[in-house]
C-alpha atoms as a PDB file:
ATOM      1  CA  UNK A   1      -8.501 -11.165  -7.788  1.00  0.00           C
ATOM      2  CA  UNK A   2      -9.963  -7.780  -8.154  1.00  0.00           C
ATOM      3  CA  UNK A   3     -11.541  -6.723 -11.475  1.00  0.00           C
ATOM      4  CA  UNK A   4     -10.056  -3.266 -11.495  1.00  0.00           C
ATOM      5  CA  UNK A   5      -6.867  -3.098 -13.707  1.00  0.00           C
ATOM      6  CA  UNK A   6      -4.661  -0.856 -11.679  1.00  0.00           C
ATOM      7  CA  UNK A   7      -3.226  -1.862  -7.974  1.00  0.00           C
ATOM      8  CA  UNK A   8      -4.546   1.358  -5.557  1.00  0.00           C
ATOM      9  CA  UNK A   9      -1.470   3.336  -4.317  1.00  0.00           C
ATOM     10  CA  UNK A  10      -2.419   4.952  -0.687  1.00  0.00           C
ATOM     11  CA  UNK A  11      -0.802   7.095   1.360  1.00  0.00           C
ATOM     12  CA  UNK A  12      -3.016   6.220   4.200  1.00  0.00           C
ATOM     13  CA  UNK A  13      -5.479   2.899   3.064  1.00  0.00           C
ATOM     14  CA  UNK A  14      -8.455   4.250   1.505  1.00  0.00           C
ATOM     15  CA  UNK A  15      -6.950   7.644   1.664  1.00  0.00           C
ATOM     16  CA  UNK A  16      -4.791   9.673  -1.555  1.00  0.00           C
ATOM     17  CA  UNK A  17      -4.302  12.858   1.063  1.00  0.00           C
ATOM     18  CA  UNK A  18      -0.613  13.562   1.526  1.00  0.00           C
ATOM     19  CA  UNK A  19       0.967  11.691   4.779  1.00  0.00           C
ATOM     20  CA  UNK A  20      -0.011  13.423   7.986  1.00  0.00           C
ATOM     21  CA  UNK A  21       2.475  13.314  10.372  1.00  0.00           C
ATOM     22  CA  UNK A  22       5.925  12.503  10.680  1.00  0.00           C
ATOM     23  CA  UNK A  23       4.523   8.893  11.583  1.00  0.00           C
ATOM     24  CA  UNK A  24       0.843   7.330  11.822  1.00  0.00           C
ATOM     25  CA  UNK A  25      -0.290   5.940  14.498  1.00  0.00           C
ATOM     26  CA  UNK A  26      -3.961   3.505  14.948  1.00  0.00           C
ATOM     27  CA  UNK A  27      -5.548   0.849  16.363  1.00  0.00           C
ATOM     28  CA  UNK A  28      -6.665  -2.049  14.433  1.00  0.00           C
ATOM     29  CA  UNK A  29     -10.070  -0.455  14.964  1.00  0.00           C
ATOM     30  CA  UNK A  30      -9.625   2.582  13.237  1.00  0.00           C
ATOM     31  CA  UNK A  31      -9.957   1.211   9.935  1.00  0.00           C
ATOM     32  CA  UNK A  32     -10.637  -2.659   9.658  1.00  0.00           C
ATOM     33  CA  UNK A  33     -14.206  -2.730  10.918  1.00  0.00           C
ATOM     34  CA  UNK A  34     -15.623  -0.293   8.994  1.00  0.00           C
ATOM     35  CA  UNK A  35     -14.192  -2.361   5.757  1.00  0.00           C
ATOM     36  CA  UNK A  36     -15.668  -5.591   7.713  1.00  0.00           C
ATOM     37  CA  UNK A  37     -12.029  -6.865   8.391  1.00  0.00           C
ATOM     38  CA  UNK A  38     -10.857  -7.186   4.728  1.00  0.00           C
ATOM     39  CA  UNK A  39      -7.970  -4.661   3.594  1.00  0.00           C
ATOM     40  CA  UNK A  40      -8.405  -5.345  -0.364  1.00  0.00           C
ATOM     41  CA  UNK A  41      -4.819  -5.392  -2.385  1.00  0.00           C
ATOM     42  CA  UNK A  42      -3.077  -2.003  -2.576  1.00  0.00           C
ATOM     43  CA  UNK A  43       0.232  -0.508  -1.785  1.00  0.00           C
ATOM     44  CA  UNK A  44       2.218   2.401  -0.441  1.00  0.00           C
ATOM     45  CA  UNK A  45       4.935   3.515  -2.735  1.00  0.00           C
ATOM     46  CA  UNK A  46       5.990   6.259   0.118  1.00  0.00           C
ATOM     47  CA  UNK A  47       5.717   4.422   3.170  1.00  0.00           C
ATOM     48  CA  UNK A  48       6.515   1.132   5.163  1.00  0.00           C
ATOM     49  CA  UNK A  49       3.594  -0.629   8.239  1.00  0.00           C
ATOM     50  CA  UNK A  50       4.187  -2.241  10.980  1.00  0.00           C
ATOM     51  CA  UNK A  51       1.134  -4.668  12.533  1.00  0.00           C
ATOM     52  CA  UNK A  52       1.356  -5.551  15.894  1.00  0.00           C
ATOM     53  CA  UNK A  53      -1.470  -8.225  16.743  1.00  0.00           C
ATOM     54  CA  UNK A  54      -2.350  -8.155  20.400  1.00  0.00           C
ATOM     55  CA  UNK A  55      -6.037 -10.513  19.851  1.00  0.00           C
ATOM     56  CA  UNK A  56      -7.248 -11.997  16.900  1.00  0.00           C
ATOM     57  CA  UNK A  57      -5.164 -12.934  13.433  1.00  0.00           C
ATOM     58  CA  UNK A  58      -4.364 -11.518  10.426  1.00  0.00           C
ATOM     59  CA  UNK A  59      -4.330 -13.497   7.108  1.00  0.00           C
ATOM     60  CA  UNK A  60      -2.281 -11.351   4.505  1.00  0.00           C
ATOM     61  CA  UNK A  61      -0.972 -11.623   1.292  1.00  0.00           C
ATOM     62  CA  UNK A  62       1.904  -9.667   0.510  1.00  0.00           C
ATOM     63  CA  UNK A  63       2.675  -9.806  -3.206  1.00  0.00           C
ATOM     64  CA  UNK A  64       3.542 -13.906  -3.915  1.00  0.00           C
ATOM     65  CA  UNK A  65       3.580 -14.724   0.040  1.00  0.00           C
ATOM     66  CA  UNK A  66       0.993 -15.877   2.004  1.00  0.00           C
ATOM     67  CA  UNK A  67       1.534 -15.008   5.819  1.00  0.00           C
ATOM     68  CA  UNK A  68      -0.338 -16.112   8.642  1.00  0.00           C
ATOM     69  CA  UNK A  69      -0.228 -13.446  11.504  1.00  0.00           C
ATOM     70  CA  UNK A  70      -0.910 -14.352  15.254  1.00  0.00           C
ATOM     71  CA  UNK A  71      -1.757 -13.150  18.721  1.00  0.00           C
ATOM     72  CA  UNK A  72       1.478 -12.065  19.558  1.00  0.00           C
ATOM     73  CA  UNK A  73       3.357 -11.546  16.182  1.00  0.00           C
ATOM     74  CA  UNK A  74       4.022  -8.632  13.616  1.00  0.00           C
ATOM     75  CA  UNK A  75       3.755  -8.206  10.375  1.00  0.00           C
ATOM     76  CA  UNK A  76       6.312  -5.756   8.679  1.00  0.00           C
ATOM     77  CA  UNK A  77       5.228  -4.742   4.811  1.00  0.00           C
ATOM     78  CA  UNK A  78       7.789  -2.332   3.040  1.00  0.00           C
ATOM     79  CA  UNK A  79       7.039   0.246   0.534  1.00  0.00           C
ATOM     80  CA  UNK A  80       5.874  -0.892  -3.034  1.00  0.00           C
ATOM     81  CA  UNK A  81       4.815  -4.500  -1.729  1.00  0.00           C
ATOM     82  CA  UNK A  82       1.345  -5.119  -2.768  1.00  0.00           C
ATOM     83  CA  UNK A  83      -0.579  -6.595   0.122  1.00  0.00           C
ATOM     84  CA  UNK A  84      -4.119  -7.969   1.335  1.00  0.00           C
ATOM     85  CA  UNK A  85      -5.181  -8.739   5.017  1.00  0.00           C
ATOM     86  CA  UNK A  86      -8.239 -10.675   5.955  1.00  0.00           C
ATOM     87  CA  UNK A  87      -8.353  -9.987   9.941  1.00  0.00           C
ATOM     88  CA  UNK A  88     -10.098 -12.177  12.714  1.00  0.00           C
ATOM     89  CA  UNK A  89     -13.032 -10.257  13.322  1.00  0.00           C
ATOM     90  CA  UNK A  90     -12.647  -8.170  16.616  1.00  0.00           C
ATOM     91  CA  UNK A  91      -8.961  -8.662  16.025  1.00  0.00           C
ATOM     92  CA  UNK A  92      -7.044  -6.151  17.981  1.00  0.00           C
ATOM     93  CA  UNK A  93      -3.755  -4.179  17.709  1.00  0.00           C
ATOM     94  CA  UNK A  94      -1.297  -1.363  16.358  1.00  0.00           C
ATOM     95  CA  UNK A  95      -0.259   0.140  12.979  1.00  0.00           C
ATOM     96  CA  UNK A  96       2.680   2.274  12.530  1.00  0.00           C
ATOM     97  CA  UNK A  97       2.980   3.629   8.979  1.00  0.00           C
ATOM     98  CA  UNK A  98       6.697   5.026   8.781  1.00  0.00           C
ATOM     99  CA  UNK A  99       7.436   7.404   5.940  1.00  0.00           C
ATOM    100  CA  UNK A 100      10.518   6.618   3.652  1.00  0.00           C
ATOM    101  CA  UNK A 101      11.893   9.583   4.339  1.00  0.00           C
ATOM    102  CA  UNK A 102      12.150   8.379   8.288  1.00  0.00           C
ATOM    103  CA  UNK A 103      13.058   4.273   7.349  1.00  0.00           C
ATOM    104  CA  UNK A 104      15.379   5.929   4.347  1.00  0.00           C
ATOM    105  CA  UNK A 105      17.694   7.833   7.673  1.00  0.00           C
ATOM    106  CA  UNK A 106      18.275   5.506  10.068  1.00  0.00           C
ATOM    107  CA  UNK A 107      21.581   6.741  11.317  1.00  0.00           C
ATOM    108  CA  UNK A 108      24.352   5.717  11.714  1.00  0.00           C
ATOM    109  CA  UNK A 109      23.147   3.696   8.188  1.00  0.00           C
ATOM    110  CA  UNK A 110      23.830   0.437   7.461  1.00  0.00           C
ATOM    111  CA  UNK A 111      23.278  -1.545   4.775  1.00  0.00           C
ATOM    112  CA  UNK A 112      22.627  -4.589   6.941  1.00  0.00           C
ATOM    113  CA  UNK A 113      19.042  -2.666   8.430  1.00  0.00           C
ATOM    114  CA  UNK A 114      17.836  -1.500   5.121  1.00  0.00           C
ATOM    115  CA  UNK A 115      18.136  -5.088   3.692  1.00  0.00           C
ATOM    116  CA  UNK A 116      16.191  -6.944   6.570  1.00  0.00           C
ATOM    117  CA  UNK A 117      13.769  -3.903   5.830  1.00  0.00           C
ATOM    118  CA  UNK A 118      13.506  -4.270   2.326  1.00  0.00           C
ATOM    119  CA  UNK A 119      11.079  -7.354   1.800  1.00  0.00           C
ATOM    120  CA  UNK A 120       7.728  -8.365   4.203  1.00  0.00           C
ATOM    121  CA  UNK A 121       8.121 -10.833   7.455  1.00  0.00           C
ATOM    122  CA  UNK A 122       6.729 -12.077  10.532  1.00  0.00           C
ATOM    123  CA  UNK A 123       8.235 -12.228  14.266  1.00  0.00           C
ATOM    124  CA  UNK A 124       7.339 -12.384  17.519  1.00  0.00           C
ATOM    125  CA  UNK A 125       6.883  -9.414  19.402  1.00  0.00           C
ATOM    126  CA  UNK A 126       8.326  -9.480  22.717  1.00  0.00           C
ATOM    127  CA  UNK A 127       8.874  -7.616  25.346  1.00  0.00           C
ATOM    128  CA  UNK A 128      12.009  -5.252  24.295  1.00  0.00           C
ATOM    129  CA  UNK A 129       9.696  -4.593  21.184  1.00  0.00           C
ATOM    130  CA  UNK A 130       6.568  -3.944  23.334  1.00  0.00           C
ATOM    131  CA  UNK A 131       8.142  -1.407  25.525  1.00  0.00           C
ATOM    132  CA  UNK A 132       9.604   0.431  22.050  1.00  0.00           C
ATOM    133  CA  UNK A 133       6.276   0.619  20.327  1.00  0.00           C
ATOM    134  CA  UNK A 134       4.653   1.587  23.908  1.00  0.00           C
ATOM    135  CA  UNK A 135       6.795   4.666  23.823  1.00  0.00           C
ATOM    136  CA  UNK A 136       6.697   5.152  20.201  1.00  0.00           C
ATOM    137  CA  UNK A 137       2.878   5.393  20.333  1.00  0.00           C
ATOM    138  CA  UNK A 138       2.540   7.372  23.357  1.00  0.00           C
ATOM    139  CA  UNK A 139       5.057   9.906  21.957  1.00  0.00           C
ATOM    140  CA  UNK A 140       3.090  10.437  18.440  1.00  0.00           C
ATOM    141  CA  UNK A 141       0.368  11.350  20.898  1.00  0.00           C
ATOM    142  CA  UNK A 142       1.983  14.068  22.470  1.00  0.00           C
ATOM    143  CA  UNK A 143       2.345  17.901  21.425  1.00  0.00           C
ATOM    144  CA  UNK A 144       5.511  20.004  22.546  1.00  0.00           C
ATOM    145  CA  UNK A 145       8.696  21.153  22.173  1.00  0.00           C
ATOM    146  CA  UNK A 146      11.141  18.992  19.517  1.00  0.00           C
ATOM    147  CA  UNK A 147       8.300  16.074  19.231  1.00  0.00           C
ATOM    148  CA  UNK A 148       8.994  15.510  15.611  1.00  0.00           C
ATOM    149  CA  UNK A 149      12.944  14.120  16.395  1.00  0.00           C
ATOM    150  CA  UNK A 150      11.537  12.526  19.656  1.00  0.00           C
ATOM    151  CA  UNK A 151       9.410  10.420  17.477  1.00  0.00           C
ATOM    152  CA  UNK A 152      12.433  10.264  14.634  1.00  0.00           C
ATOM    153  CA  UNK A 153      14.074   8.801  17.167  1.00  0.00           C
ATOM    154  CA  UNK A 154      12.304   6.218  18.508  1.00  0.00           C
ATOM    155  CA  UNK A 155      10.769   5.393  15.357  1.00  0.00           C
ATOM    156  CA  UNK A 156      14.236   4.605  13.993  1.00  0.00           C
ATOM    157  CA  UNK A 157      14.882   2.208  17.344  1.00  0.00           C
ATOM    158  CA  UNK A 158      11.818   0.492  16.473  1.00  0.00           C
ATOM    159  CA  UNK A 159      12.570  -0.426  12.512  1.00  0.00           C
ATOM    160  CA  UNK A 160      16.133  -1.501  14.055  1.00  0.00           C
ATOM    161  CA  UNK A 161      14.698  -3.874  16.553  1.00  0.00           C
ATOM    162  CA  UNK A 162      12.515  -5.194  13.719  1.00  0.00           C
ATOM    163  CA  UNK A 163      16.017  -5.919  11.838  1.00  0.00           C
ATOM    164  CA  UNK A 164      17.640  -7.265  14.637  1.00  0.00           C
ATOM    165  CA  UNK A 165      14.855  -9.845  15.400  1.00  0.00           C
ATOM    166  CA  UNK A 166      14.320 -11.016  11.367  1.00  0.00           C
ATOM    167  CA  UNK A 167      18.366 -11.203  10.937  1.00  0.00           C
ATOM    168  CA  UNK A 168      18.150 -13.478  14.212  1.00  0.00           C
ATOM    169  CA  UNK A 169      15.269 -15.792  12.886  1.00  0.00           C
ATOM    170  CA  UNK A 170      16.077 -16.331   9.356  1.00  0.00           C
ATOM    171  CA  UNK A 171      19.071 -16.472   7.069  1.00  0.00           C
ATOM    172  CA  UNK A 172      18.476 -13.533   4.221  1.00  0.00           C
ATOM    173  CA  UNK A 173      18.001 -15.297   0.590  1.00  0.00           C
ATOM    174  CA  UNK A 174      20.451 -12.425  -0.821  1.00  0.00           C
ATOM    175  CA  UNK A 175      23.222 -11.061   0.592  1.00  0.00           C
ATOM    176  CA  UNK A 176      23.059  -7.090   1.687  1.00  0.00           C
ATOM    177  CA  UNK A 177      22.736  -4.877  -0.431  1.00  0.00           C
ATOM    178  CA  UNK A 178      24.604  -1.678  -0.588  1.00  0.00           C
ATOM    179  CA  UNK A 179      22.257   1.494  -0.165  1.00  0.00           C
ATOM    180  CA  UNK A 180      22.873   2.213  -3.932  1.00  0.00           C
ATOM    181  CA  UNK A 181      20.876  -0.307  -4.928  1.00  0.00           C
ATOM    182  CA  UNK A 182      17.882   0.850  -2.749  1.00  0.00           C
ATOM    183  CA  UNK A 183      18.948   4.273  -5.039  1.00  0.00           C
ATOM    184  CA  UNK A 184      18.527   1.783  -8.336  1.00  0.00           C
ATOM    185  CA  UNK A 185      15.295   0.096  -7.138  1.00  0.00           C
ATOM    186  CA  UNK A 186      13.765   3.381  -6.674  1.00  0.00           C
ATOM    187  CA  UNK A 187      14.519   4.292 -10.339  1.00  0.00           C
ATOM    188  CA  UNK A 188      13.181   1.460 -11.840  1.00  0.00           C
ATOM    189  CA  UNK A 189      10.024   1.696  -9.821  1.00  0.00           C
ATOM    190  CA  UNK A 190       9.584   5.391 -11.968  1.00  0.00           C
ATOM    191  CA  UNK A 191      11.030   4.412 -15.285  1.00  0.00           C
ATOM    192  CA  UNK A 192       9.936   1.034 -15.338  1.00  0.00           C
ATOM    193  CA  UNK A 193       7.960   1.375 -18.766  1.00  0.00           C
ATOM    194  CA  UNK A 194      10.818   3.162 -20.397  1.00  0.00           C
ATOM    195  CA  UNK A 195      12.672   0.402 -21.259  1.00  0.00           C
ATOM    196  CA  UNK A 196      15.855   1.863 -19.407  1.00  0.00           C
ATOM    197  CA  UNK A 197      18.977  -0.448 -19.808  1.00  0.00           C
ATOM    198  CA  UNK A 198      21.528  -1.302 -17.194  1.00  0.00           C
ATOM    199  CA  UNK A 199      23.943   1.569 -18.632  1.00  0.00           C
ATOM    200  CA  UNK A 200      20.706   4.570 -18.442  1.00  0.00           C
ATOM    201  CA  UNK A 201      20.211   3.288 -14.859  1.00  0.00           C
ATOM    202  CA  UNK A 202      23.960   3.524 -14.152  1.00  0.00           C
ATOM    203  CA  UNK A 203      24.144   6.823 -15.649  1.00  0.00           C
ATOM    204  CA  UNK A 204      21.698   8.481 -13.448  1.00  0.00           C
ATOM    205  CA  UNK A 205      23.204   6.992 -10.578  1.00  0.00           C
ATOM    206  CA  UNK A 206      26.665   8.586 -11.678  1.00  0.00           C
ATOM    207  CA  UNK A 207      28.395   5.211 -11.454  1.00  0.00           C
ATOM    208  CA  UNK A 208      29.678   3.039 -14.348  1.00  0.00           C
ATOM    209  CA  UNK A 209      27.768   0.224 -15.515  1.00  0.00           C
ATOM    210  CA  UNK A 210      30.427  -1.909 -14.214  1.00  0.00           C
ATOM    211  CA  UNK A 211      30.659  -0.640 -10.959  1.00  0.00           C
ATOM    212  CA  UNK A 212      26.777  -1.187 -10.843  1.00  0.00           C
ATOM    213  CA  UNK A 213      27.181  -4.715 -11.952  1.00  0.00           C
ATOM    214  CA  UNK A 214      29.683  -5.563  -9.465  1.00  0.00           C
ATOM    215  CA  UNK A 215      27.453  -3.750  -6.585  1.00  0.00           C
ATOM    216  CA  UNK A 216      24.265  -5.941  -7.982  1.00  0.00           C
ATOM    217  CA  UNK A 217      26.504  -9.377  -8.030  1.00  0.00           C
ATOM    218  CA  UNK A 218      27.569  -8.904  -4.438  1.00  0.00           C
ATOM    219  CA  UNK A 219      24.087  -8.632  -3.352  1.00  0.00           C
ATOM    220  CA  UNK A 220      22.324 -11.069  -5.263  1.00  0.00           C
ATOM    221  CA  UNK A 221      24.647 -13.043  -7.514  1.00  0.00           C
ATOM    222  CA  UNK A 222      22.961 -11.102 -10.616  1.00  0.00           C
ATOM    223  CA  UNK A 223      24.419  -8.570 -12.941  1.00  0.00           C
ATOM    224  CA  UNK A 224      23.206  -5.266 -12.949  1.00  0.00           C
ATOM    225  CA  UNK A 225      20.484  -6.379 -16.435  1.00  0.00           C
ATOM    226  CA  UNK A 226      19.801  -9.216 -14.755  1.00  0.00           C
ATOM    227  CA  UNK A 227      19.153  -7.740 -11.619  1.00  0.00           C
ATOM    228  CA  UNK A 228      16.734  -5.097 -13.122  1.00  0.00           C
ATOM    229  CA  UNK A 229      15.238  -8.086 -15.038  1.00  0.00           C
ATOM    230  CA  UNK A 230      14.556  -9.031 -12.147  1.00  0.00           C
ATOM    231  CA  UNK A 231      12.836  -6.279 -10.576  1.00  0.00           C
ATOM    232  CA  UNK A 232      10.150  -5.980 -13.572  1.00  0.00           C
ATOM    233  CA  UNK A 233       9.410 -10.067 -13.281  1.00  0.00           C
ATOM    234  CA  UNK A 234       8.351  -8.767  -9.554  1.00  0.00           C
ATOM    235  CA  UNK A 235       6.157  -6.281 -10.810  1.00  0.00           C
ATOM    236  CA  UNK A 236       4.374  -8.511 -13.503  1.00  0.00           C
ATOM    237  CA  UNK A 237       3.902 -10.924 -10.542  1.00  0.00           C
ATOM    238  CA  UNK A 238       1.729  -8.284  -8.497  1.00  0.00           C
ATOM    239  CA  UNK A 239       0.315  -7.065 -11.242  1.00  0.00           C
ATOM    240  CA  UNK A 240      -0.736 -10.665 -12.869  1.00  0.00           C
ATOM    241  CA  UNK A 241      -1.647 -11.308  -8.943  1.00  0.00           C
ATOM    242  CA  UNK A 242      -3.826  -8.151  -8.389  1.00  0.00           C
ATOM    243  CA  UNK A 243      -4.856  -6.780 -11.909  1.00  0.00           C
ATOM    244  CA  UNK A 244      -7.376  -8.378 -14.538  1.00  0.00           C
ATOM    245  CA  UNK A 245      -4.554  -6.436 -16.827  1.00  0.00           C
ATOM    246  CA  UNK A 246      -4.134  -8.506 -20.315  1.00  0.00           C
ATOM    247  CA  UNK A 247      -0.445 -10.234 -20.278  1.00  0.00           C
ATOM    248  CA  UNK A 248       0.397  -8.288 -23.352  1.00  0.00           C
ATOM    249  CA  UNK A 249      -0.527  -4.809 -21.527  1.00  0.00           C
ATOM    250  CA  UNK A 250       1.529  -5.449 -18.190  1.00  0.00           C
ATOM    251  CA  UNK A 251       4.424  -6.257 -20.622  1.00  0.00           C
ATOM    252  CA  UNK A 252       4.355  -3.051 -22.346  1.00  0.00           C
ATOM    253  CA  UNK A 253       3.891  -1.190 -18.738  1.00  0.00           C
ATOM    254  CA  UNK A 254       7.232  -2.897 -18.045  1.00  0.00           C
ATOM    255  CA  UNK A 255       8.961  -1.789 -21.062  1.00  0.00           C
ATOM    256  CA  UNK A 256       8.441  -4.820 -23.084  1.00  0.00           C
ATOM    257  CA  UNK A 257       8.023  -3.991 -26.812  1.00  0.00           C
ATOM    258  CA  UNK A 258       6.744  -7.758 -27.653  1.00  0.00           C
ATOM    259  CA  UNK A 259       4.237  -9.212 -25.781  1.00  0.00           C
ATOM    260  CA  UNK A 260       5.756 -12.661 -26.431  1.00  0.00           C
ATOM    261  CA  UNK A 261       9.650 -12.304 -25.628  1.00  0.00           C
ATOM    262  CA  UNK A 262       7.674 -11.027 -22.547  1.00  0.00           C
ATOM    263  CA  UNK A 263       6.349 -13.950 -21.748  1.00  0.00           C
ATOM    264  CA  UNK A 264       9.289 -15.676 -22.565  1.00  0.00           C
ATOM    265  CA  UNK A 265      11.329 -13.729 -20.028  1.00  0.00           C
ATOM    266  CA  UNK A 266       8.503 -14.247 -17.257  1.00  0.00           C
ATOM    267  CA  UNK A 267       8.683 -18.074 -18.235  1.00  0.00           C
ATOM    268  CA  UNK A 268      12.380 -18.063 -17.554  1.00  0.00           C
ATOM    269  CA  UNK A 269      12.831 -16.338 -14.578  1.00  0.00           C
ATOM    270  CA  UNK A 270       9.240 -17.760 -12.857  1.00  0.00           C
ATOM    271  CA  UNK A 271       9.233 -21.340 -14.194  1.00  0.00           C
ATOM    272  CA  UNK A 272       5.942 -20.794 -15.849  1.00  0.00           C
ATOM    273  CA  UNK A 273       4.023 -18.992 -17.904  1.00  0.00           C
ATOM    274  CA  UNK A 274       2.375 -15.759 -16.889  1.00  0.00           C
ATOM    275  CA  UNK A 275      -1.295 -17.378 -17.608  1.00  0.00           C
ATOM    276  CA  UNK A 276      -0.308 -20.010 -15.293  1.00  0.00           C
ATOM    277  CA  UNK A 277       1.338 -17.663 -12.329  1.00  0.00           C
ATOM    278  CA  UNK A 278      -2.110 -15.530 -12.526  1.00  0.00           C
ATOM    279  CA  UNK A 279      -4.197 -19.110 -12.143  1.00  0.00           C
ATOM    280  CA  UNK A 280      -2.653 -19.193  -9.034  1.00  0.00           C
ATOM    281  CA  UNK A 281      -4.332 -16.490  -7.406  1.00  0.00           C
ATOM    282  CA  UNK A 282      -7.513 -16.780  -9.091  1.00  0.00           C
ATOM    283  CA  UNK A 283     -10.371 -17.514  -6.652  1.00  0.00           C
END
């Protein structure tokens, strides 16, 4: 667990420059042996990655998950998840790094994609994923006329391959969500410290706070307080995970006024105390 008491938010890793490109592009070798194969935690609260291995393994954490990556596999990490990746020295293979703004449009939008999108999993590559990437890649490459909805394009075939082959593998542990909810997770990510209730959220979303319960139950069997609830619990986890952060402190940057009905909410929705969810992760 690192001793600094914030979690590093990068556009690129290492890097607080705005995005470059319409997508990023590199090999595993751009970046990885230069911080002798160990990505420390951090996250991208603008952008999702894609990790293709082609030699080697990855070892990542990616916020409570541990995920082993192999020859052969990806790794998809959305925006906000806190991850770490020990890598196989000499490890080889690809990183897209797609902008929100590009996973946020995929047209004709569906619900279904953004969900399978919205949390970090491994799959097998293949060869229909492959030849996407191949293109993908070789098109970021290339200068000339209309190259940034070329790579819009096939950038947006690539993240719905990705969907297609983790709604194939697994069953989803919530049911889809409906794309105002990705609206209402992007709100509390900015006013989670303000203590906003379920009606402030549902106000700046210009829906009732019934309608927003209703959208929040159909997804996840939670009401919208609950559902926000929630939402902080998964931030105390990374930040309990990542941070040296007194308990007390990460329960005031979450909007909790008492440090112990804090706790007491983290003990009911994680089974434990927060003391005991941070021993987890302490080396």
């Amino acid at each position: 667990m690192p001793s600094e008491n914030i979690i590093p938010a990068f556009g690129l890793y290492g890097e607080r420059d705005q995005f470059p490109d319409v997508l990023h592009f590199e090999d595993f070798s751009v970046r990885a042996p230069i911080h002798d194969w160990r990505i420390l935690p951090h996250r991208h609260s603008q952008m999702s990655q894609l990790f293709m291995v082609e030699r080697g393994w990855i070892k990542a954490i990616a916020d409570d998950r541990k995920l082993d990556v192999q020859k052969g596999e990806f790794l998809y990490v959305p925006e906000h998840c806190v991850h770490e990746f020990r890598f196989e020295p000499g490890s080889e293979g690809q990183i897209f790094s797609f902008p929100v703004s590009v996973v946020g449009t995929i047209s004709p939008a569906t619900d279904h994609i953004l969900t399978a999108l919205s949390s970090p999993f491994v799959g097998q590559i293949g060869q229909t994923l492959t030849r996407a990437a191949d293109l993908l890649r070789d098109t970021t490459a290339k200068a000339g006329p209309f190259r940034a909805q070329q790579v819009v394009g096939l950038a947006h075939s690539v993240l719905a391959q990705l969907a297609a082959i983790r709604l194939a593998a697994e069953a989803l542990d919530t049911g889809t969500k409906h794309a105002r909810l990705f609206q209402l997770d992007a709100l509390i990510s900015e006013r989670m410290a303000e203590g906003w209730s379920a009606s402030d959220f549902a106000t700046a979303l210009s829906i009732t706070t019934g309608h927003l319960s209703r959208l929040c139950r159909a997804a996840t069997g939670l009401g919208a307080a609950a559902y926000i609830e929630q939402r902080q619990m998964q931030e105390a986890c990374r930040l309990l995970a990542f941070t040296q952060l007194p308990v007390s402190e990460i329960g005031y940057r979450l909007g909790f006024i008492d440090p112990s009905y804090f706790s007491k909410r983290f003990r009911a929705a994680r089974g434990q105390t927060p003391t005991a969810y941070r021993a987890l992760f302490t080396n």
